[in-house]
N, C-alpha and C. Protein backbone atom coordinates (compact mmCIF):
# COMPACT_ATOMS: atom_id res chain seq x y z
N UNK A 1 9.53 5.40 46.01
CA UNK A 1 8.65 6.10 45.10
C UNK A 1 8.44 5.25 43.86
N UNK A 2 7.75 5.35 43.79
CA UNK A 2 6.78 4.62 41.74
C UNK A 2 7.10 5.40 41.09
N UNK A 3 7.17 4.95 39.60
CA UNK A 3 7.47 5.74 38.43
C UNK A 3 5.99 5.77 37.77
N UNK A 4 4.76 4.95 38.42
CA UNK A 4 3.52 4.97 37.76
C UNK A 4 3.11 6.76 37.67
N UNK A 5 2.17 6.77 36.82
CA UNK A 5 1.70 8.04 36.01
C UNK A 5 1.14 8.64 37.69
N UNK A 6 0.74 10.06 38.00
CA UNK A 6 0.04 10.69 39.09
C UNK A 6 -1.53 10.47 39.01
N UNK A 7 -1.48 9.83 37.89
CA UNK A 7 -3.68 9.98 37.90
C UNK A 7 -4.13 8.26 38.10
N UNK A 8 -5.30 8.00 38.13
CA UNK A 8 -5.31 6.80 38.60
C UNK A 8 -5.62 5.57 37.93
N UNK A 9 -6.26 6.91 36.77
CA UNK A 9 -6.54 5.65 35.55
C UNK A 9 -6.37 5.66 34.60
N UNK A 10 -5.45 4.63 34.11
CA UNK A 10 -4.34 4.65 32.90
C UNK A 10 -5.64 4.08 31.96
N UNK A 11 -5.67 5.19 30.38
CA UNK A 11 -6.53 4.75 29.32
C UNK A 11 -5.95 3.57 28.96
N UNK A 12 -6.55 2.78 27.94
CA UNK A 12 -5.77 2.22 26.96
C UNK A 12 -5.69 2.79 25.97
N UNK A 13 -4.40 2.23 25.29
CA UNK A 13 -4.04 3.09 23.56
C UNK A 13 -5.07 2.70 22.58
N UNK A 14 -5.26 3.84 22.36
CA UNK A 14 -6.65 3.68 21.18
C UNK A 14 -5.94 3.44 19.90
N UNK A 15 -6.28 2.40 19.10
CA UNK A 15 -5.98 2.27 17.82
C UNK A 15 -7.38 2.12 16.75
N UNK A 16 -6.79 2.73 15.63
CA UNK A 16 -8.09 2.62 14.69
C UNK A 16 -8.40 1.17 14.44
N UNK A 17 -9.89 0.70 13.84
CA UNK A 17 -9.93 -0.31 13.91
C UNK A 17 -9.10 -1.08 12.35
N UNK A 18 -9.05 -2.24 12.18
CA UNK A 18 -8.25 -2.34 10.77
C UNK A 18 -9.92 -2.51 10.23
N UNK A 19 -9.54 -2.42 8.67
CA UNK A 19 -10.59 -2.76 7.79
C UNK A 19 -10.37 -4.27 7.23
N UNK A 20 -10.71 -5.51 7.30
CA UNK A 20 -10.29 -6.52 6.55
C UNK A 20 -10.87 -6.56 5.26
N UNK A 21 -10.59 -7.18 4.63
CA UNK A 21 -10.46 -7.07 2.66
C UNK A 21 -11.65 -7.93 3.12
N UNK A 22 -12.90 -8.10 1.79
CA UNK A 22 -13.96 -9.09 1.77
C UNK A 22 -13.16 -10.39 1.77
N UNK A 23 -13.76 -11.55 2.59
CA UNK A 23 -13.35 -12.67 2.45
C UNK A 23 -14.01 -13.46 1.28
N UNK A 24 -13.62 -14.39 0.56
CA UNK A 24 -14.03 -15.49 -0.27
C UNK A 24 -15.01 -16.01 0.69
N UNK A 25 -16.32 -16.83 0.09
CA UNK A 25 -17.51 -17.51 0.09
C UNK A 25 -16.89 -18.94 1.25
N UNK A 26 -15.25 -19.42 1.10
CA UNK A 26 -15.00 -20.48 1.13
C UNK A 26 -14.49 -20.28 3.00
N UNK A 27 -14.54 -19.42 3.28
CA UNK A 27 -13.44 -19.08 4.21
C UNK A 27 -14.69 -18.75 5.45
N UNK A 28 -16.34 -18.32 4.68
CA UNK A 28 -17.20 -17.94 5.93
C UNK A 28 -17.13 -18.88 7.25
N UNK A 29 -16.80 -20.34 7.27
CA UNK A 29 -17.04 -20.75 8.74
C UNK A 29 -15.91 -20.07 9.73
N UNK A 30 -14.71 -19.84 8.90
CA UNK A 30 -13.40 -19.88 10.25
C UNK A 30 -13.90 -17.56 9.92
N UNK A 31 -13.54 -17.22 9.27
CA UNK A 31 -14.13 -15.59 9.87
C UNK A 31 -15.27 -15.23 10.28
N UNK A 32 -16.25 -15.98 10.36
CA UNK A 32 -17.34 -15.94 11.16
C UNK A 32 -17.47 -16.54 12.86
N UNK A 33 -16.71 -17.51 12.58
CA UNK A 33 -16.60 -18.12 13.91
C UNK A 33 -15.38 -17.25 14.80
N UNK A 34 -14.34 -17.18 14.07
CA UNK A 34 -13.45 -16.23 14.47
C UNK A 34 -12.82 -15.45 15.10
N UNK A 35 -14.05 -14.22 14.17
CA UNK A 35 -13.26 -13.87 13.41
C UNK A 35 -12.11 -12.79 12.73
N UNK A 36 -12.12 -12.15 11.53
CA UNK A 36 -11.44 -11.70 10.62
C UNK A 36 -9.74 -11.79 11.50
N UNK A 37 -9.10 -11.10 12.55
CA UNK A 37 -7.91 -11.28 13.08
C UNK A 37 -7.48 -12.57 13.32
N UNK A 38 -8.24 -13.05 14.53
CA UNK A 38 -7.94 -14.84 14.82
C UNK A 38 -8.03 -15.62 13.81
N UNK A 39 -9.20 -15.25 12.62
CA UNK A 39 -8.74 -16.24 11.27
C UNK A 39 -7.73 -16.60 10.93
N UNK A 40 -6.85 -14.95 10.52
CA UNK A 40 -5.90 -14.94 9.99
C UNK A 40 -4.71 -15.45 10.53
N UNK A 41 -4.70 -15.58 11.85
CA UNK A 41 -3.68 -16.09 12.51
C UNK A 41 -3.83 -17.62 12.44
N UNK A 42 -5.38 -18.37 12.27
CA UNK A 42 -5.62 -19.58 12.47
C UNK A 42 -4.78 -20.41 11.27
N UNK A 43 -5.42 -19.16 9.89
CA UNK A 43 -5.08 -19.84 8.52
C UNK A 43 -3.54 -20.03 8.41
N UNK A 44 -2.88 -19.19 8.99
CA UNK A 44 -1.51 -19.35 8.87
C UNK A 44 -0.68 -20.21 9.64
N UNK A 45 -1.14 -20.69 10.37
CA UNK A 45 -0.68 -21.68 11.02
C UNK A 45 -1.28 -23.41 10.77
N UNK A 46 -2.63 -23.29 10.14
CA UNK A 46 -3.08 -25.04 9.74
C UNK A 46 -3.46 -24.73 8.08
N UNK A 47 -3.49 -23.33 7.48
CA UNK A 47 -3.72 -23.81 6.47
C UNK A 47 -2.87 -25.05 5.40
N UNK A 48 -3.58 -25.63 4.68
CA UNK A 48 -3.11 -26.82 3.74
C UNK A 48 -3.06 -28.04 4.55
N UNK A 49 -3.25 -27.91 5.75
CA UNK A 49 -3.37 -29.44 6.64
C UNK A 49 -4.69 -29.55 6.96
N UNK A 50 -4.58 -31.33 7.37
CA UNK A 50 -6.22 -31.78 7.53
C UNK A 50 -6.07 -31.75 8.73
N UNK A 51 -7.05 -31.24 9.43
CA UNK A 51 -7.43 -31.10 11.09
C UNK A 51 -8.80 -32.03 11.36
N UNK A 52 -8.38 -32.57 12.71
CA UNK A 52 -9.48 -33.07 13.66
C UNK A 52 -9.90 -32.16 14.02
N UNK A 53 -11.39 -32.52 14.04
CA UNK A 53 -12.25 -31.24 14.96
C UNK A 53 -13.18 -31.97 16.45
N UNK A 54 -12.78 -31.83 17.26
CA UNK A 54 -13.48 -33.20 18.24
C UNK A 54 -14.71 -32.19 18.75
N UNK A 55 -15.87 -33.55 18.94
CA UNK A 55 -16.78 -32.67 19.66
C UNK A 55 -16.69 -32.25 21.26
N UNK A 56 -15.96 -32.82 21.53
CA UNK A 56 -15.49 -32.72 23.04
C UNK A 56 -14.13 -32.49 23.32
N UNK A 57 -13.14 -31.12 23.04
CA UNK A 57 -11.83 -30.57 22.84
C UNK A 57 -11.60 -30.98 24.74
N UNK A 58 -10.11 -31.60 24.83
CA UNK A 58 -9.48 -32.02 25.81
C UNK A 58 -8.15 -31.19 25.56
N UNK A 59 -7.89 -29.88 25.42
CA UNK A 59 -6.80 -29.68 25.51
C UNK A 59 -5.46 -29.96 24.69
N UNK A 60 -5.58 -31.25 24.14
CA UNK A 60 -4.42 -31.46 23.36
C UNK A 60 -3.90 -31.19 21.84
N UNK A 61 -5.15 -30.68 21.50
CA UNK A 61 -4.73 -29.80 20.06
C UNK A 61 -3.79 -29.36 19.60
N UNK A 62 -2.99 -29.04 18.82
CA UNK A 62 -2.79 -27.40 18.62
C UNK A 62 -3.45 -26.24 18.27
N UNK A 63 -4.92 -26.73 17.40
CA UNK A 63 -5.18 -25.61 16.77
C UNK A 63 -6.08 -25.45 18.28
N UNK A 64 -6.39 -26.34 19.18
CA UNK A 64 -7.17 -25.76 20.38
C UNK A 64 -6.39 -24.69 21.27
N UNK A 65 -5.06 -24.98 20.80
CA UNK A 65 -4.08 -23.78 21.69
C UNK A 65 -3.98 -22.44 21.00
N UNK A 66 -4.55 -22.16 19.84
CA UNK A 66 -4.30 -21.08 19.20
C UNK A 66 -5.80 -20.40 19.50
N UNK A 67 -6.96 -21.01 19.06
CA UNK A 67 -8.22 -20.65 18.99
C UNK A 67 -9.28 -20.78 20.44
N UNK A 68 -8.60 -21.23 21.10
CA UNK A 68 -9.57 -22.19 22.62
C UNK A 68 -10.78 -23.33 22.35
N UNK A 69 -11.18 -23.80 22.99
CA UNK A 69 -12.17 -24.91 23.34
C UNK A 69 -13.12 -24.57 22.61
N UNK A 70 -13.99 -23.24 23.22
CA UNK A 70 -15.28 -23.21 22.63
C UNK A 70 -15.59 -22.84 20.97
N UNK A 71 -13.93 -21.99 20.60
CA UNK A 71 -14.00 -21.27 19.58
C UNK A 71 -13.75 -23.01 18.88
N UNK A 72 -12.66 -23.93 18.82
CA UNK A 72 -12.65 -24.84 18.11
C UNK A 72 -14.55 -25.48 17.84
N UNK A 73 -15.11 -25.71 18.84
CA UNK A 73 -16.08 -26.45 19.09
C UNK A 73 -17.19 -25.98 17.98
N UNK A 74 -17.29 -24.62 17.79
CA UNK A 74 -18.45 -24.34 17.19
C UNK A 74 -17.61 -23.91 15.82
N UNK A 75 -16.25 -24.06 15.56
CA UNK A 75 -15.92 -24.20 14.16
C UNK A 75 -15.85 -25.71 13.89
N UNK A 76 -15.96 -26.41 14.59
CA UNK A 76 -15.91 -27.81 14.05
C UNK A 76 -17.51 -28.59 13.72
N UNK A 77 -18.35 -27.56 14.29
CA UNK A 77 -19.60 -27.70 14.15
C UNK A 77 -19.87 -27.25 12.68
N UNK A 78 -19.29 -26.57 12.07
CA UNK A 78 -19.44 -25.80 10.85
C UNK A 78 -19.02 -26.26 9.76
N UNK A 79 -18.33 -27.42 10.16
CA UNK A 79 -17.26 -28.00 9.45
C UNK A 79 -17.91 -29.48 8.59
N UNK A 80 -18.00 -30.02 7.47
CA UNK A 80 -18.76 -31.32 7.03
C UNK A 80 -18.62 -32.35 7.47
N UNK A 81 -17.62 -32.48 8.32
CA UNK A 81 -17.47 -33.89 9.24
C UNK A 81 -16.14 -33.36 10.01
N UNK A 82 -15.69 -34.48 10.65
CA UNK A 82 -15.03 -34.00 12.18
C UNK A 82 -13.37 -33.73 11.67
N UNK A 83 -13.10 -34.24 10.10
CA UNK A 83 -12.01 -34.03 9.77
C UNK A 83 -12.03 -33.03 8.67
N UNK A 84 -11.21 -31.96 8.66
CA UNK A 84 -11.74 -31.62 7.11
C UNK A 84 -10.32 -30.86 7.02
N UNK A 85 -9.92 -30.45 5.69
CA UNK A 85 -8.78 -29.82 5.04
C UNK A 85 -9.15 -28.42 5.16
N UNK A 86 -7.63 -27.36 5.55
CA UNK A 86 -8.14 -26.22 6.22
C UNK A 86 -7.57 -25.54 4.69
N UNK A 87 -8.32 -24.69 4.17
CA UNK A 87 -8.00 -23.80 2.61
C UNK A 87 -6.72 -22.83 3.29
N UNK A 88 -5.78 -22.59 1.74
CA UNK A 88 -4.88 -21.95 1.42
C UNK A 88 -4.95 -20.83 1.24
N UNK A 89 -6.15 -19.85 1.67
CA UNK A 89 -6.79 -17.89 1.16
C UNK A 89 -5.45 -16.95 0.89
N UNK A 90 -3.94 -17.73 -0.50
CA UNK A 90 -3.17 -17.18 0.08
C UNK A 90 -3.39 -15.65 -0.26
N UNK A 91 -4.30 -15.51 -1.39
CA UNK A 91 -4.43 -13.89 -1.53
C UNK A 91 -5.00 -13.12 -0.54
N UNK A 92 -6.30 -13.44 -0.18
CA UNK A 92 -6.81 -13.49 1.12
C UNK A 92 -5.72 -12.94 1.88
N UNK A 93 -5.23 -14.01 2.61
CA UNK A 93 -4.22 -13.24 3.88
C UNK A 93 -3.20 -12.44 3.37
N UNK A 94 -2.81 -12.12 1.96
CA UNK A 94 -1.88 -11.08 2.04
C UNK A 94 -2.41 -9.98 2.18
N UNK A 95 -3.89 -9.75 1.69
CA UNK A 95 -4.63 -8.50 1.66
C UNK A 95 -4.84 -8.29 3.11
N UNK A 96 -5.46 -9.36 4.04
CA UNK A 96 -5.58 -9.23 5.14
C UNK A 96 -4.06 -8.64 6.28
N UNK A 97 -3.21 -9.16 5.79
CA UNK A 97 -2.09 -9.05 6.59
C UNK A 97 -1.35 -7.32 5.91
N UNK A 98 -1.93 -6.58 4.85
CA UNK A 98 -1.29 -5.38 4.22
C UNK A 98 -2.53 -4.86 4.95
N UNK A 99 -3.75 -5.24 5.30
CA UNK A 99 -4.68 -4.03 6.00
C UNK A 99 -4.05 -3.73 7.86
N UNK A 100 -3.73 -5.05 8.01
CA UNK A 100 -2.88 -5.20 9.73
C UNK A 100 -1.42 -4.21 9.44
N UNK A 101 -0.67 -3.29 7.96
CA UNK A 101 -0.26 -2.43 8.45
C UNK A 101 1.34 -3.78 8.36
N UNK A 102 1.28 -4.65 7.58
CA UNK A 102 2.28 -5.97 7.62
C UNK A 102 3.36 -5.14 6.79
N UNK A 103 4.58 -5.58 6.04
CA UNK A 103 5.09 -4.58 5.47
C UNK A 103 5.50 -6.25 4.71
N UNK A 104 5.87 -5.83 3.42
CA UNK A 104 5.94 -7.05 2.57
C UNK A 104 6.80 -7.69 2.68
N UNK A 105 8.40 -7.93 3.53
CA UNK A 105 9.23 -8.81 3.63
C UNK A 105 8.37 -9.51 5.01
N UNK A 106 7.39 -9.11 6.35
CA UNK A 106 6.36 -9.83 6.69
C UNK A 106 5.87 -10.79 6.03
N UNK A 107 5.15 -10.27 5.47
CA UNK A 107 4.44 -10.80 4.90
C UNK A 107 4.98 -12.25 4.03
N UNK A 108 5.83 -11.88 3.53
CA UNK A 108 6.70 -12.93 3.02
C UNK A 108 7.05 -13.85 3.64
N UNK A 109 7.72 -13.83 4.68
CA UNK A 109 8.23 -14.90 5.84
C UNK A 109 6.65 -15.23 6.17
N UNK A 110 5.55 -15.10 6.59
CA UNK A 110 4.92 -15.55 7.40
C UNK A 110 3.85 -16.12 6.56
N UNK A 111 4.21 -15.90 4.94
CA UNK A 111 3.35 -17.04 4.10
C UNK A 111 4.38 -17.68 3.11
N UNK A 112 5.51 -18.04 3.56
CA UNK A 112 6.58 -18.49 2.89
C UNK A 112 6.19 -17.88 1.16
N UNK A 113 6.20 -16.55 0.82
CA UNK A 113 5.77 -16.40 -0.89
C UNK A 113 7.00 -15.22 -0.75
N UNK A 114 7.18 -15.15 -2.22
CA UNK A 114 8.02 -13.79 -2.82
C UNK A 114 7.29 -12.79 -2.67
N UNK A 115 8.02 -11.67 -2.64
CA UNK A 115 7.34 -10.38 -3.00
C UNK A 115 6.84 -10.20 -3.97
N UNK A 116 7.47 -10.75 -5.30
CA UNK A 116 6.36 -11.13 -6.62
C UNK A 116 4.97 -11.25 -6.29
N UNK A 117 5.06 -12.38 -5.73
CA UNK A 117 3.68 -12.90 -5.39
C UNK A 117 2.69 -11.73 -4.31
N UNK A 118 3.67 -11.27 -2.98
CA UNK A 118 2.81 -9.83 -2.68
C UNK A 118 2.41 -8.79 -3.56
N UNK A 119 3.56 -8.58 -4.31
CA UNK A 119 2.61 -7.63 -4.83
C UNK A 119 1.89 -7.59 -6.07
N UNK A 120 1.99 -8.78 -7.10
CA UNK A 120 1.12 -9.07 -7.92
C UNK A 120 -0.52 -8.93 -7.06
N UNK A 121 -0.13 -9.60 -5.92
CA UNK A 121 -2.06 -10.06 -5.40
C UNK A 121 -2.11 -8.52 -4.81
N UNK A 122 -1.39 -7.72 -4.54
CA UNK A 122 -2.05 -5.97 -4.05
C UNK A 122 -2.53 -5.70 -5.16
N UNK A 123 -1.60 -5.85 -6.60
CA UNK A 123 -1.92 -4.58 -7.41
C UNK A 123 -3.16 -5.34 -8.47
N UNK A 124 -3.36 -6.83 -8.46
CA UNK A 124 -4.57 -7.39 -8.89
C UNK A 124 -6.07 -7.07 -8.45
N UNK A 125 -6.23 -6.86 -7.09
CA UNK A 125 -6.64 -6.64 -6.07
C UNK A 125 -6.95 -4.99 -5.83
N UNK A 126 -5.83 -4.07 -6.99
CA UNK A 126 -5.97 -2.73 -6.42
C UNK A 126 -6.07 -2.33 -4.98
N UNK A 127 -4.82 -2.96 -4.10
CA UNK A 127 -5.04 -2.58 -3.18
C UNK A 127 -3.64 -2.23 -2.59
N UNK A 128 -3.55 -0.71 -1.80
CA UNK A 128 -2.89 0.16 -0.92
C UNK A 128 -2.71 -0.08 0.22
N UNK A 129 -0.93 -0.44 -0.33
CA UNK A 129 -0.49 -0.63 1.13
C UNK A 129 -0.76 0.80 2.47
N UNK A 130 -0.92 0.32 3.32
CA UNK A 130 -1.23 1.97 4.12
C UNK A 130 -0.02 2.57 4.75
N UNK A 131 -0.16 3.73 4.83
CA UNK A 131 1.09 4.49 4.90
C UNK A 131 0.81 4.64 6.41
């Protein structure tokens, strides 16, 4: 016997959608291309480093392992030349990462900052952590 449910078709769990905080002017190629979730995961992993952007992705990236082929391809299209320095949005992603529901010692580890620094940029920002 199975322990699967008696009916045949399992929903998926509905979750609300998140709201992301407005992004900065500087940040439109990678949350547009994106975006807003996969940004945030992108920025945290290459922000402050200079990345290759090839027009023809072979796999050996890293940031091609986070984002895929096509998504690199048409952010590197966006980009002023094939190398460019990826921005630091660190306020940006804390707001972004307190709308994902992050809880501030998160948040901390995963943008190496103090809680100082979280919650100065919430309460600058006027913005509520969600309960």
């Amino acid at each position: 016997m199975s322990n699967l449910p008696s009916t045949t078709s399992i929903e998926p769990e509905t979750r609300p959608a998140i709201r992301y905080p407005r992004h900065p002017a500087h940040l439109d190629p990678f949350v547009e291309e994106l975006g807003a979730a996969l940004a945030v995961r992108f920025l945290i992993a290459f922000a402050g480093s200079t990345l290759y952007f090839p027009t023809d992705p072979r796999g050996r990236s890293a940031a091609e392992a986070v984002i895929g082929k096509d998504r690199l391809q048409a952010l590197g299209a966006r980009m002023p030349s094939n190398r460019a320095e990826v921005p630091v949005p660190r306020t940006w992603l804390i707001l972004a990462l307190t709308a994902e529901g992050k809880s501030t010692a998160d948040i901390c580890r995963a943008l190496k900052v103090t809680a100082k620094t979280v919650k100065t940029a919430r309460r600058e920002n006027r913005w509520k952590v969600p309960t």
